[in-house]
N, C-alpha and C. Protein backbone atom coordinates (compact mmCIF):
# COMPACT_ATOMS: atom_id res chain seq x y z
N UNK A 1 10.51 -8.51 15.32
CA UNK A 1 11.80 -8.34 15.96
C UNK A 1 12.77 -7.63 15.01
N UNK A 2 12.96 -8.20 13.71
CA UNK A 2 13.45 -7.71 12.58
C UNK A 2 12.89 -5.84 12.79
N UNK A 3 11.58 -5.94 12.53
CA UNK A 3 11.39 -4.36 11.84
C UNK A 3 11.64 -3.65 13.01
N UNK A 4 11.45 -4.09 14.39
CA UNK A 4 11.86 -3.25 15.83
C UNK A 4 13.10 -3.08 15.78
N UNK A 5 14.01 -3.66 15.30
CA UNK A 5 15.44 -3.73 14.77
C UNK A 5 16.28 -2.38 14.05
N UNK A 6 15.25 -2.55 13.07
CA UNK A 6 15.46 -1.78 11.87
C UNK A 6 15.07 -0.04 12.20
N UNK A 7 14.15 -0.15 13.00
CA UNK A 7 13.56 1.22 13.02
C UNK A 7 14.45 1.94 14.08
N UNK A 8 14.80 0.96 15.24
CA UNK A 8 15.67 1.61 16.04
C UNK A 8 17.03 2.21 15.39
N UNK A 9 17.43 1.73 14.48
CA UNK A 9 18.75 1.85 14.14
C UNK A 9 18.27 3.02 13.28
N UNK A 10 17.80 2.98 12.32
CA UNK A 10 17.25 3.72 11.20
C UNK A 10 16.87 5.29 12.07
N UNK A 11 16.53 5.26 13.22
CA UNK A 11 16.20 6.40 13.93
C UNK A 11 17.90 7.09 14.58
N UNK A 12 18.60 5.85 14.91
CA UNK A 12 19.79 6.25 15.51
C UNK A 12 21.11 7.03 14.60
N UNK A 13 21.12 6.23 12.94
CA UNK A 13 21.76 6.44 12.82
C UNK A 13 21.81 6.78 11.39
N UNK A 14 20.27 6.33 10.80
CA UNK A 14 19.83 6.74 9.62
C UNK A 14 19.69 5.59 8.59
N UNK A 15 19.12 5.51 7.74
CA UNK A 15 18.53 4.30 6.65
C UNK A 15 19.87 3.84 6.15
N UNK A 16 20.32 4.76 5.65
CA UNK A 16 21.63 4.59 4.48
C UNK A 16 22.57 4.43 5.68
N UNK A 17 22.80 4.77 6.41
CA UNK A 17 23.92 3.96 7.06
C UNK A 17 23.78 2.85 7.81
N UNK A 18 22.61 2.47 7.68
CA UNK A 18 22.10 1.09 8.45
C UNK A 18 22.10 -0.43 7.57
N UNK A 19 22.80 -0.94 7.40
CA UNK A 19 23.18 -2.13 7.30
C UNK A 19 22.51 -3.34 7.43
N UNK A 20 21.98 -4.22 7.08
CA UNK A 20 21.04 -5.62 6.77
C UNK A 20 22.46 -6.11 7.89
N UNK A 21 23.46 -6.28 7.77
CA UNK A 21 24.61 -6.95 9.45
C UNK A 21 24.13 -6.00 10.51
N UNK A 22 23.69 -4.75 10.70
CA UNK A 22 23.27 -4.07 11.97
C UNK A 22 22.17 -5.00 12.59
N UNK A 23 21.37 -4.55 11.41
CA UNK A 23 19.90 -4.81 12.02
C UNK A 23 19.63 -6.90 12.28
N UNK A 24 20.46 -7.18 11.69
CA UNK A 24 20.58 -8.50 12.07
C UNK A 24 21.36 -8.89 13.45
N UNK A 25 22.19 -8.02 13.91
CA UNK A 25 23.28 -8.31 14.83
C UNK A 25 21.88 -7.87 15.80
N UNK A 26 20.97 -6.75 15.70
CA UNK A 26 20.67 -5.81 16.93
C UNK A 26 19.40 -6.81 17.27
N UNK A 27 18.66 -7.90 15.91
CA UNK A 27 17.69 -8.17 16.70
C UNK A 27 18.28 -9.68 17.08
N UNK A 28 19.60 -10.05 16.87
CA UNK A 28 19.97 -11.93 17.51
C UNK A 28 19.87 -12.59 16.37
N UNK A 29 19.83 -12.68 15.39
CA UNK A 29 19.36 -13.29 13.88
C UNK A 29 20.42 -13.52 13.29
N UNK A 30 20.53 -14.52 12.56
CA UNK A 30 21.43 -14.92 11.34
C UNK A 30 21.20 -13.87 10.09
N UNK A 31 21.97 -13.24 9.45
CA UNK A 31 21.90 -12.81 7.93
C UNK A 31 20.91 -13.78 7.09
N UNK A 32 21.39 -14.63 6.90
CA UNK A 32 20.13 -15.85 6.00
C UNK A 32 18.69 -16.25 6.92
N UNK A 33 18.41 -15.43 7.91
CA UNK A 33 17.33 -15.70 8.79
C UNK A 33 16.98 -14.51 8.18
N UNK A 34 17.34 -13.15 8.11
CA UNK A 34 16.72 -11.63 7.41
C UNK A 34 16.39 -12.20 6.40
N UNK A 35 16.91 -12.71 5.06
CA UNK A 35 16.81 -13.09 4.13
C UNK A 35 16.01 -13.71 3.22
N UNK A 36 15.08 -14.83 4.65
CA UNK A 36 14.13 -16.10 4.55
C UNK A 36 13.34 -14.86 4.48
N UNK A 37 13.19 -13.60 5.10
CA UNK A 37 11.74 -13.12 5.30
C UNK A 37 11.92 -11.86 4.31
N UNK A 38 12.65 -11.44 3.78
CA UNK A 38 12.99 -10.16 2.94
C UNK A 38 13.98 -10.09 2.13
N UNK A 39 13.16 -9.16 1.06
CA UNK A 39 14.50 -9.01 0.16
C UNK A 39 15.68 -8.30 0.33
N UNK A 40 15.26 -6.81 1.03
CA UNK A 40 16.17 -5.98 1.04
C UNK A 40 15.89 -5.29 2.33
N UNK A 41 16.35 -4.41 3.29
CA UNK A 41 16.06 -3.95 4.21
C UNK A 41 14.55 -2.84 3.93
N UNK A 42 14.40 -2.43 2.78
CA UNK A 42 13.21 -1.36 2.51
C UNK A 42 12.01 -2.40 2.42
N UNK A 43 12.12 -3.69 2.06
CA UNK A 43 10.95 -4.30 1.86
C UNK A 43 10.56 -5.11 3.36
N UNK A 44 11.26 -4.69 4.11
CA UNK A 44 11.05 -4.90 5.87
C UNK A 44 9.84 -4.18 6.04
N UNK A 45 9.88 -2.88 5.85
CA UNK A 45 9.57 -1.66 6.47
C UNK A 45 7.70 -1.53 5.37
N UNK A 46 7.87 -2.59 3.90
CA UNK A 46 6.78 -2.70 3.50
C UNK A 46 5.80 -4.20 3.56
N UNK A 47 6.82 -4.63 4.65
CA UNK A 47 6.04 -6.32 4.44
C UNK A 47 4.26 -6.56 5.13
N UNK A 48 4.46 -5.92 5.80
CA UNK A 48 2.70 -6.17 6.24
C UNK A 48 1.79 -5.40 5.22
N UNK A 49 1.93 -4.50 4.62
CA UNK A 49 1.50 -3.72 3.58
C UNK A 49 1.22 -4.65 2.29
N UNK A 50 2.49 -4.93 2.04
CA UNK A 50 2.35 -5.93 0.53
C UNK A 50 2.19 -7.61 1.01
N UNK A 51 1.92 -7.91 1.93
CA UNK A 51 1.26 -8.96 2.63
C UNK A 51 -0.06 -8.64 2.06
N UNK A 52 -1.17 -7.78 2.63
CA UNK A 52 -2.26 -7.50 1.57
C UNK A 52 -2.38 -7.05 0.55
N UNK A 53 -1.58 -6.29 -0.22
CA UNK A 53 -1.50 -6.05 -1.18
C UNK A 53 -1.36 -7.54 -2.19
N UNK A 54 -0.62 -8.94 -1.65
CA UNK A 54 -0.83 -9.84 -2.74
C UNK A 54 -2.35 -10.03 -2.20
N UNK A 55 -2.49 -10.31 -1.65
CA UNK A 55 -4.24 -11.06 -2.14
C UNK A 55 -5.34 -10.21 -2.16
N UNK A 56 -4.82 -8.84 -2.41
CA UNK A 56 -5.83 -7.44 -3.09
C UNK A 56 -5.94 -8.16 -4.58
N UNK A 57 -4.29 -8.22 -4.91
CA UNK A 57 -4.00 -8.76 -5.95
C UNK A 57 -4.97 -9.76 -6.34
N UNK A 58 -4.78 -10.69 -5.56
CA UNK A 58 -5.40 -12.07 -6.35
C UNK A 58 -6.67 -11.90 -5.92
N UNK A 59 -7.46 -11.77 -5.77
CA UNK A 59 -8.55 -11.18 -5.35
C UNK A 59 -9.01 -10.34 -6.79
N UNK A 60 -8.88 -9.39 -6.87
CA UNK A 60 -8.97 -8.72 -8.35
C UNK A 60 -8.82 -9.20 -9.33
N UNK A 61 -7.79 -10.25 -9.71
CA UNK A 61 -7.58 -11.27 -10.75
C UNK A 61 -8.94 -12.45 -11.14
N UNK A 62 -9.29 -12.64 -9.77
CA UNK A 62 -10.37 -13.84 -9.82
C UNK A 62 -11.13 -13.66 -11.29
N UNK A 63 -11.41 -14.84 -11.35
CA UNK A 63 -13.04 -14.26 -12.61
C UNK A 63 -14.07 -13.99 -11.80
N UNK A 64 -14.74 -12.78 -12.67
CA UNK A 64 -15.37 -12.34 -12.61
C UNK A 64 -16.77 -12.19 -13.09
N UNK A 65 -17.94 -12.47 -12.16
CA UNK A 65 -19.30 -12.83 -13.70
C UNK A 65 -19.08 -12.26 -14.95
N UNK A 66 -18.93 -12.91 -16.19
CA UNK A 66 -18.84 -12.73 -17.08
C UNK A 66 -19.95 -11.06 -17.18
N UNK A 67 -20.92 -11.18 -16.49
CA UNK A 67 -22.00 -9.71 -16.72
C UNK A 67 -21.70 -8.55 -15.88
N UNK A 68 -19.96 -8.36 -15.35
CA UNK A 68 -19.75 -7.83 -13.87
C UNK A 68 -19.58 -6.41 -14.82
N UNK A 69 -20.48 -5.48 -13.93
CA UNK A 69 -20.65 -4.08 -14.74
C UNK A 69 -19.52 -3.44 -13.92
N UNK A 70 -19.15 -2.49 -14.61
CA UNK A 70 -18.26 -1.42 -13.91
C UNK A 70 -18.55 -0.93 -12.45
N UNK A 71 -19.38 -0.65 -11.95
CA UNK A 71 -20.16 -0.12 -10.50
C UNK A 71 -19.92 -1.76 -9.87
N UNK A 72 -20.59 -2.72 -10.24
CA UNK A 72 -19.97 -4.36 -9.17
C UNK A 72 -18.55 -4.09 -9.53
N UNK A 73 -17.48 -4.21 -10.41
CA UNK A 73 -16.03 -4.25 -9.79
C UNK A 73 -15.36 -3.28 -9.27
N UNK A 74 -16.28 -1.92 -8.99
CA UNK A 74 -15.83 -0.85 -8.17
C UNK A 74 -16.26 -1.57 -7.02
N UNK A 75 -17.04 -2.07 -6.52
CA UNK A 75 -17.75 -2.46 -5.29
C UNK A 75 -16.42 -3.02 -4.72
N UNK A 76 -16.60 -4.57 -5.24
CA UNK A 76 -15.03 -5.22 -5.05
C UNK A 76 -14.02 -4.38 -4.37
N UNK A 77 -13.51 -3.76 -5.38
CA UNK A 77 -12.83 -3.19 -4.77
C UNK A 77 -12.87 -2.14 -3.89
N UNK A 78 -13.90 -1.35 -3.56
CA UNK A 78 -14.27 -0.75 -2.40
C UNK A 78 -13.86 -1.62 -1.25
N UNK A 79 -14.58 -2.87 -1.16
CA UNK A 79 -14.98 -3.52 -0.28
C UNK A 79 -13.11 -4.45 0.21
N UNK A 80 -12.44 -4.41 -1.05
CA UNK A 80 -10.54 -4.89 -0.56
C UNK A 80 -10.40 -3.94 -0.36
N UNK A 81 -10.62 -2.66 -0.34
CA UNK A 81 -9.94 -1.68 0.47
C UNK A 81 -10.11 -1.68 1.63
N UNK A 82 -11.53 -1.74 1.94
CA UNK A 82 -11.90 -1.85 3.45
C UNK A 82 -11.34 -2.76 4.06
N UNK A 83 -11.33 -4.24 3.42
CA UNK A 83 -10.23 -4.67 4.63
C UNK A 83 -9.53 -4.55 4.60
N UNK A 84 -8.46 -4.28 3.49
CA UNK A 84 -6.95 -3.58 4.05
C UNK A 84 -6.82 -2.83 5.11
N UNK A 85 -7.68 -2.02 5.16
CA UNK A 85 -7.73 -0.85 5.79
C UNK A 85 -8.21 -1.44 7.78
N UNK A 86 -8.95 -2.34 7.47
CA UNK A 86 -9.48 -2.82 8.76
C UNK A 86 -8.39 -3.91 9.40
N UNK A 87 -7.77 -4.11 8.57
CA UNK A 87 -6.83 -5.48 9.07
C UNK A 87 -4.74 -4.85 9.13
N UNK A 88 -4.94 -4.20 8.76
CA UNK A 88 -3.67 -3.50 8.44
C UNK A 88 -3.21 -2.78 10.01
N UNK A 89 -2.65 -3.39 10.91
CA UNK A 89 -2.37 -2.51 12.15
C UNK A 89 -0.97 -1.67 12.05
N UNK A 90 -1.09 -0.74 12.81
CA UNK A 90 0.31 0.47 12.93
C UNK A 90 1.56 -0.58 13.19
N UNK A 91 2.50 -0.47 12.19
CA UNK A 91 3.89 -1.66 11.92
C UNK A 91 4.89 -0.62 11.72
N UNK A 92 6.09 -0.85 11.25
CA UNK A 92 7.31 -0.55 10.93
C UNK A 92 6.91 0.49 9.49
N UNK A 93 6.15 0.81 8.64
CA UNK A 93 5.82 1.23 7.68
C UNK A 93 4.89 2.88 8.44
N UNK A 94 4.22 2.27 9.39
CA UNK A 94 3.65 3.73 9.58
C UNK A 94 4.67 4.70 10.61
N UNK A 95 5.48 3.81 11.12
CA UNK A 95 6.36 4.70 12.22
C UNK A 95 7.31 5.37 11.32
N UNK A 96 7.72 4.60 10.05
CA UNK A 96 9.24 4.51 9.28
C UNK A 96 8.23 6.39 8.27
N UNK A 97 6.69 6.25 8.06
CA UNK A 97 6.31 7.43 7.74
C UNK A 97 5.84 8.23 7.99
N UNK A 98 5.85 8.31 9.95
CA UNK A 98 5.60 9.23 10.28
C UNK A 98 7.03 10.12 11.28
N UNK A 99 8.18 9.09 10.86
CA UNK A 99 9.50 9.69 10.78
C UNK A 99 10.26 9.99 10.00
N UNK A 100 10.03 9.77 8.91
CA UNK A 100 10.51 9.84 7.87
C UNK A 100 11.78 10.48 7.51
N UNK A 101 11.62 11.73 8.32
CA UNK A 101 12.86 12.80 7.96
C UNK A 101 14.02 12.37 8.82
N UNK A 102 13.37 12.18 10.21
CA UNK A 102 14.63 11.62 11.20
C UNK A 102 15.09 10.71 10.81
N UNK A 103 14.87 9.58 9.86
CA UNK A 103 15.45 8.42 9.84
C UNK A 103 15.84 8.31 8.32
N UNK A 104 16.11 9.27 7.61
CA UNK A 104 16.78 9.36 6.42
C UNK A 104 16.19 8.58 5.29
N UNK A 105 15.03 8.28 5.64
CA UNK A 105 13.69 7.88 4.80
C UNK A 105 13.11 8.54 3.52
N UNK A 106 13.04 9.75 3.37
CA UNK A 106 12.30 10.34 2.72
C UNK A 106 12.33 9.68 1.07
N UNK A 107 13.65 9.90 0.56
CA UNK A 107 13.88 9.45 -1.06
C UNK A 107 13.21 7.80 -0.64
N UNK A 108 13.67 6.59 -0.25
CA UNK A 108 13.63 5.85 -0.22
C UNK A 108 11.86 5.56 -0.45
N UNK A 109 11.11 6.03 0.84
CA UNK A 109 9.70 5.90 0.98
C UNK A 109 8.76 6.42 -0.44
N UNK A 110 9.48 7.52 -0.77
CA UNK A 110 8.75 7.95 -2.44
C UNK A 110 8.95 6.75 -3.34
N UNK A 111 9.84 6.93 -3.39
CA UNK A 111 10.34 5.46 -3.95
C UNK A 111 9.81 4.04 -4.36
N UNK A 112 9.73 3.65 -3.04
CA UNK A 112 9.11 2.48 -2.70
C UNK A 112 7.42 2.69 -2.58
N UNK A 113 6.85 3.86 -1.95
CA UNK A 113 5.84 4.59 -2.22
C UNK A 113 5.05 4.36 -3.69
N UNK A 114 5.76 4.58 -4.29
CA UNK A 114 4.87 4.58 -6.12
C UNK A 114 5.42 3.31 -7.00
N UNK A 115 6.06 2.41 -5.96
CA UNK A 115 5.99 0.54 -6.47
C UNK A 115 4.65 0.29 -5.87
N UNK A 116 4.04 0.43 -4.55
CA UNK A 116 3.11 0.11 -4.19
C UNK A 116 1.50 0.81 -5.13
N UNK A 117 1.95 2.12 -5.19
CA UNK A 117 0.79 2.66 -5.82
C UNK A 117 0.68 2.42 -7.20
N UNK A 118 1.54 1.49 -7.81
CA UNK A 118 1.44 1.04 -9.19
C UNK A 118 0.86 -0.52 -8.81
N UNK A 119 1.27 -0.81 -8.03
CA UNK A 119 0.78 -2.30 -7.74
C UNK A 119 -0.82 -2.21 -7.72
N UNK A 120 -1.52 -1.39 -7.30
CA UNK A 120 -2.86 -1.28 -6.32
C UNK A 120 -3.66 -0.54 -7.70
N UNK A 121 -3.09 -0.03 -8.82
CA UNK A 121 -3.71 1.02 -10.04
C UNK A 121 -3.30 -0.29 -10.90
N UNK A 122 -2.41 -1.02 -11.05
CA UNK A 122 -2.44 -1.86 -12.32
C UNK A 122 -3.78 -3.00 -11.84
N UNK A 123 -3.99 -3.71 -10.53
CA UNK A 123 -4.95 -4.77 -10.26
C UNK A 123 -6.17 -3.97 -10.39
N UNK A 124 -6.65 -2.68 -10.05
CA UNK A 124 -7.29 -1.91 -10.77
C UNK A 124 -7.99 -1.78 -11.86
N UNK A 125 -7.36 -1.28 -12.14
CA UNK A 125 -7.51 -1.41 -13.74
C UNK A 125 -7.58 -2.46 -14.71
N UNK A 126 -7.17 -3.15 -14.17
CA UNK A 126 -7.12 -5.24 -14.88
C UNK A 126 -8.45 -5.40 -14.94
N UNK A 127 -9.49 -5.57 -13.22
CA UNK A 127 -10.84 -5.54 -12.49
C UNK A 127 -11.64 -4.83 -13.93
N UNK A 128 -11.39 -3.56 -14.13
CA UNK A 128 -12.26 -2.50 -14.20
C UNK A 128 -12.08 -2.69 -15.84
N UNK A 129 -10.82 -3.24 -16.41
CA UNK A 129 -11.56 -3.03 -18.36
C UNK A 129 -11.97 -4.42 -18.85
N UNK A 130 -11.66 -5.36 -17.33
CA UNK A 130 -12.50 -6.50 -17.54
C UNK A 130 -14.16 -6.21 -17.50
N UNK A 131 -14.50 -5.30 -16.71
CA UNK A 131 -15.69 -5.12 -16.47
C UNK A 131 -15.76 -4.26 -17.67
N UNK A 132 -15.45 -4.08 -18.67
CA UNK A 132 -16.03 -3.03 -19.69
C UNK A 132 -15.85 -1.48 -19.84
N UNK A 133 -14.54 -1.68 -18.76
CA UNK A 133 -14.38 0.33 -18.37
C UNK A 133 -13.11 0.07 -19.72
N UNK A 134 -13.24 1.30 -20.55
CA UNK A 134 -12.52 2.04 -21.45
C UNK A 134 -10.85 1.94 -21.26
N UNK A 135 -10.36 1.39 -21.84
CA UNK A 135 -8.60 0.99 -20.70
C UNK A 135 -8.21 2.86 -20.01
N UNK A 136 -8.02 3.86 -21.22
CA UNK A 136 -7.50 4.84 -20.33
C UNK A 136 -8.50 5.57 -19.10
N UNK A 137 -9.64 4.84 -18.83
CA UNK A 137 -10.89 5.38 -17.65
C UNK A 137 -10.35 4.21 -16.62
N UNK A 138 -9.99 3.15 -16.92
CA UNK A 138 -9.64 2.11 -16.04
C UNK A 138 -8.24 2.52 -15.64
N UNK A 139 -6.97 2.83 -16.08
CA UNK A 139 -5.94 3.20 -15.90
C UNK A 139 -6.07 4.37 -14.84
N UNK A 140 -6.67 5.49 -14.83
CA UNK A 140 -6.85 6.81 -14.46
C UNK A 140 -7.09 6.48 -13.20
N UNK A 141 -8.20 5.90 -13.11
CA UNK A 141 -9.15 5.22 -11.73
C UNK A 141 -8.43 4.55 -10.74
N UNK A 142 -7.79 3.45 -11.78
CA UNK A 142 -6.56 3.12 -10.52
C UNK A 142 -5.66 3.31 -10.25
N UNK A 143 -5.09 4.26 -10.56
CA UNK A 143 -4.18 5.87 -10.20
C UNK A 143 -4.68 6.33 -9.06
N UNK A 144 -5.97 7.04 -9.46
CA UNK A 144 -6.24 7.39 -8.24
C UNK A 144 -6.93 6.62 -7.34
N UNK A 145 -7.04 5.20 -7.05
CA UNK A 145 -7.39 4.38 -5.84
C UNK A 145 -5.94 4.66 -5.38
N UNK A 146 -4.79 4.09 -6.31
CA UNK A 146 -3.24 3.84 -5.66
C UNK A 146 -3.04 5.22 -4.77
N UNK A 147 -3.28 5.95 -5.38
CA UNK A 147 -2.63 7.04 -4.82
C UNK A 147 -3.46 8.00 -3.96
N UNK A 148 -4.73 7.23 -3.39
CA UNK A 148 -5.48 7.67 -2.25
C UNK A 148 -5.50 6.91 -1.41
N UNK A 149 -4.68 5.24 -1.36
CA UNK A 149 -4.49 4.24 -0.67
C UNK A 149 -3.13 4.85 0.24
N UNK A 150 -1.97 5.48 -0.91
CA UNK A 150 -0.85 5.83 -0.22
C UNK A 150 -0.91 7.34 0.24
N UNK A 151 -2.06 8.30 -0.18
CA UNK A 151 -2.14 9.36 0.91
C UNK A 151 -2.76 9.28 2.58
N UNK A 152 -3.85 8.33 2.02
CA UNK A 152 -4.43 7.83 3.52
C UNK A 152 -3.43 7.33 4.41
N UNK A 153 -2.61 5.90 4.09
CA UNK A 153 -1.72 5.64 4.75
C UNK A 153 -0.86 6.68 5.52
N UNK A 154 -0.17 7.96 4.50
CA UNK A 154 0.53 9.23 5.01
C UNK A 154 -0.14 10.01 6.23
N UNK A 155 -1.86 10.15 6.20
CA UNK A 155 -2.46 10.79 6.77
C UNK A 155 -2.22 10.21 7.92
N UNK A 156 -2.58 8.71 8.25
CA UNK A 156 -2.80 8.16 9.52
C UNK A 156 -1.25 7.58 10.16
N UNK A 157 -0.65 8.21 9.51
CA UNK A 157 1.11 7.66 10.39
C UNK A 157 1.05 9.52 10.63
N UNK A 158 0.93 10.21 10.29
CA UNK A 158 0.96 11.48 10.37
C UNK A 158 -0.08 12.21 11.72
N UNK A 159 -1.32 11.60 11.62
CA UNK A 159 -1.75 11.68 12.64
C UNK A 159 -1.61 10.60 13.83
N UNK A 160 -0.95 10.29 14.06
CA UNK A 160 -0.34 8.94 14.76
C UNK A 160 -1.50 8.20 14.57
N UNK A 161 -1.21 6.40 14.39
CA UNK A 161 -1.90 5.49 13.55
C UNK A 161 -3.59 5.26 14.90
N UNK A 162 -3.20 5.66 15.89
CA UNK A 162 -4.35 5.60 16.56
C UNK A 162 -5.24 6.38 16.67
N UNK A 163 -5.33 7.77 16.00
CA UNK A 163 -5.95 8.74 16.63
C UNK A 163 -7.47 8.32 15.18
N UNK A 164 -7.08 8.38 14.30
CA UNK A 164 -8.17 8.44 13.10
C UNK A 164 -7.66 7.11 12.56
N UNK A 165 -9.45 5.91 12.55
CA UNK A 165 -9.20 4.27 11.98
C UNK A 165 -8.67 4.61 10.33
N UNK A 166 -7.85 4.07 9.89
CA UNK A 166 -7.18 3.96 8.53
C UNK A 166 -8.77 3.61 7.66
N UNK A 167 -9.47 2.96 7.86
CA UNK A 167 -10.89 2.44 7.14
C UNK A 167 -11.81 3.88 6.97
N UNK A 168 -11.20 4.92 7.86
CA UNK A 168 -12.29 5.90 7.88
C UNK A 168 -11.27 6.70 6.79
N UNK A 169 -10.05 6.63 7.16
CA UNK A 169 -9.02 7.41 6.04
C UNK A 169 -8.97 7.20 4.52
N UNK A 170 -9.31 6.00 4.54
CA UNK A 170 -9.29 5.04 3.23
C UNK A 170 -10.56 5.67 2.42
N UNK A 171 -11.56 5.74 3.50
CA UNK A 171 -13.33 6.30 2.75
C UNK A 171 -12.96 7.11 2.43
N UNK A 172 -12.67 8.38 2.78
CA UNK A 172 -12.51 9.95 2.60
C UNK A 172 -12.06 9.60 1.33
N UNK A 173 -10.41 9.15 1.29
CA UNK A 173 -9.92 9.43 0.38
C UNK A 173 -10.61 8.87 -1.24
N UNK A 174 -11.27 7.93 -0.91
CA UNK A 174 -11.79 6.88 -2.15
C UNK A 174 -12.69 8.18 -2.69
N UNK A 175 -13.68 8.38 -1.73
CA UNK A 175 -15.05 9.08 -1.54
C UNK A 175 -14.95 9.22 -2.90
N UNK A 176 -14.55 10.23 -3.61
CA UNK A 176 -14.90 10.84 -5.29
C UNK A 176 -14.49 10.05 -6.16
N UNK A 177 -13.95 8.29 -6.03
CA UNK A 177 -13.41 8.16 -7.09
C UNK A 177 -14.72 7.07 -8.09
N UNK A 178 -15.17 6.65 -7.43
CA UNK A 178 -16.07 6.02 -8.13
C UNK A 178 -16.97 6.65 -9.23
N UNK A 179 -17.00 8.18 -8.55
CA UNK A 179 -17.38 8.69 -9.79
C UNK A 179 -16.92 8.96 -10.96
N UNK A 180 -15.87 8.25 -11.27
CA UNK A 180 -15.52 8.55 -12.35
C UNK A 180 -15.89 8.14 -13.68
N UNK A 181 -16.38 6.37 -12.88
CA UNK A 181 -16.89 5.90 -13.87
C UNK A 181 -18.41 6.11 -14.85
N UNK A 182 -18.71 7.21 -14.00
CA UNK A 182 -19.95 7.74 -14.53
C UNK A 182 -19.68 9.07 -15.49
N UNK A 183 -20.21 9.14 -16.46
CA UNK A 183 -20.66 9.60 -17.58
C UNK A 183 -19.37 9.97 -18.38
N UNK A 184 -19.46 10.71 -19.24
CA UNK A 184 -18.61 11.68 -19.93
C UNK A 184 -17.96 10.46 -20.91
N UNK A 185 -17.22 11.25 -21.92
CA UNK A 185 -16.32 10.06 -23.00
C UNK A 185 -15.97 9.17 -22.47
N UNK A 186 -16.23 8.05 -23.06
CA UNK A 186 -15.28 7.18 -23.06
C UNK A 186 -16.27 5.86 -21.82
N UNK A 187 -16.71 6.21 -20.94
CA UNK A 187 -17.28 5.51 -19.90
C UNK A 187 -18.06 4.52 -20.37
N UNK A 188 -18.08 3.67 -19.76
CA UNK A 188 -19.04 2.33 -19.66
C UNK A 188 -20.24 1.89 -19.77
C-alpha cells in the first residue's frame, strides 16, 4: 500500500518533491506506521530486494566445510542467486527502474544502486577467501556478481518484469563469472 503510494506520487510529481507526509497521507497511514516498516522513503522502493539480500547475507556467512574449495562456494552462491532471482516478484523497485526518468529517480537509484551492489560483492567475497580465493580474486568476483545482479535487475524492469524470468537474466549475466576463479595469478 505504502510502495503503491509512493510510486504514484513519485510519477505525479517526482521523488524529490514527494514527501514521507504525501505518501503517508495518500496510502491512510500514520507517519510512525511508514516508519515501523522503513527508513527513508528510497528504502521503500528497495525493501523486497534487501529482504533477500539479508539472508543472501546470512546464508554466505554460515560455516562453511572447513574443505569448501572455491568452485563449492561459487556453487552456493550460484544457487542464492537463483533464488533471488526465482522468488523476487515485479514490486515498487522494478517499476521505480523502469521509470526512472519520469519519476526523478535517476541520481537516487545509482545511488542506492551501488549500496546494494556492495552489499552482494562484500558477502561474496567473505564466501570466496574463506574458501581459499586470493582476497583481491575474491573482491573482483564479487564486483562482478554485484554488478551483474544490478544489471539483470535493469534488464528485466526495462524489458517489463514479465516478458524475460529475472532467473534467466540473472544466468546470462553470471554466465562468465565463475570463470574467474580459474587459472592465472593469484587463483586458488
Amino acid at each position: 500500500m505504502l510502495a503503491e503510494a509512493a510510486c504514484e506520487l513519485f510519477l505525479e510529481q517526482g521523488y524529490e518533491a514527494t514527501t514521507v507526509a504525501d505518501i503517508t497521507r495518500r496510502a491512510g497511514v500514520s507517519r510512525s506506521s511508514f516508519f515501523n516498516y522503513f527508513a527513508s522513503k528510497s528504502d521503500l522502493l528497495w525493501s523486497g530486494l534487501d529482504a533477500h539480500l539479508v539472508r543472501f547475507e546470512e546464508v554466505l556467512r554460515e560455516a562453511a566445510p572447513a574443505d569448501e574449495a572455491p568452485m563449492d562456494a561459487a556453487s552456493v552462491v550460484a544457487r542464492e542467486l537463483t533464488g533471488i532471482g526465482h522468488s523476487l516478484a515485479p514490486d515498487s523497485l522494478v517499476l521505480a527502474l523502469g521509470n526512472a526518468a519520469a519519476m526523478g529517480l535517476d541520481d537516487e537509484l545509482e545511488r542506492e544502486s551501488a549500496r546494494r551492489l556492495l552489499r552482494i560483492a562484500e558477502a561474496i567475497a567473505g564466501r570466496l577467501r574463506r574458501a581459499g580465493v586470493e582476497a583481491l580474486r575474491a573482491e573482483v568476483i564479487g564486483a562482478a556478481y554485484g554488478g551483474a545482479v544490478i544489471a539483470a535487475l535493469r534488464m528485466w524492469a526495462d524489458e517489463g518484469a514479465g516478458r524475460t524470468p529475472l532467473p534467466e537474466l540473472l544466468e546470462r549475466a553470471t554466465l562468465p563469472i565463475p570463470a574467474l576463479l580459474d587459472g592465472g595469478p593469484g587463483s586458488a
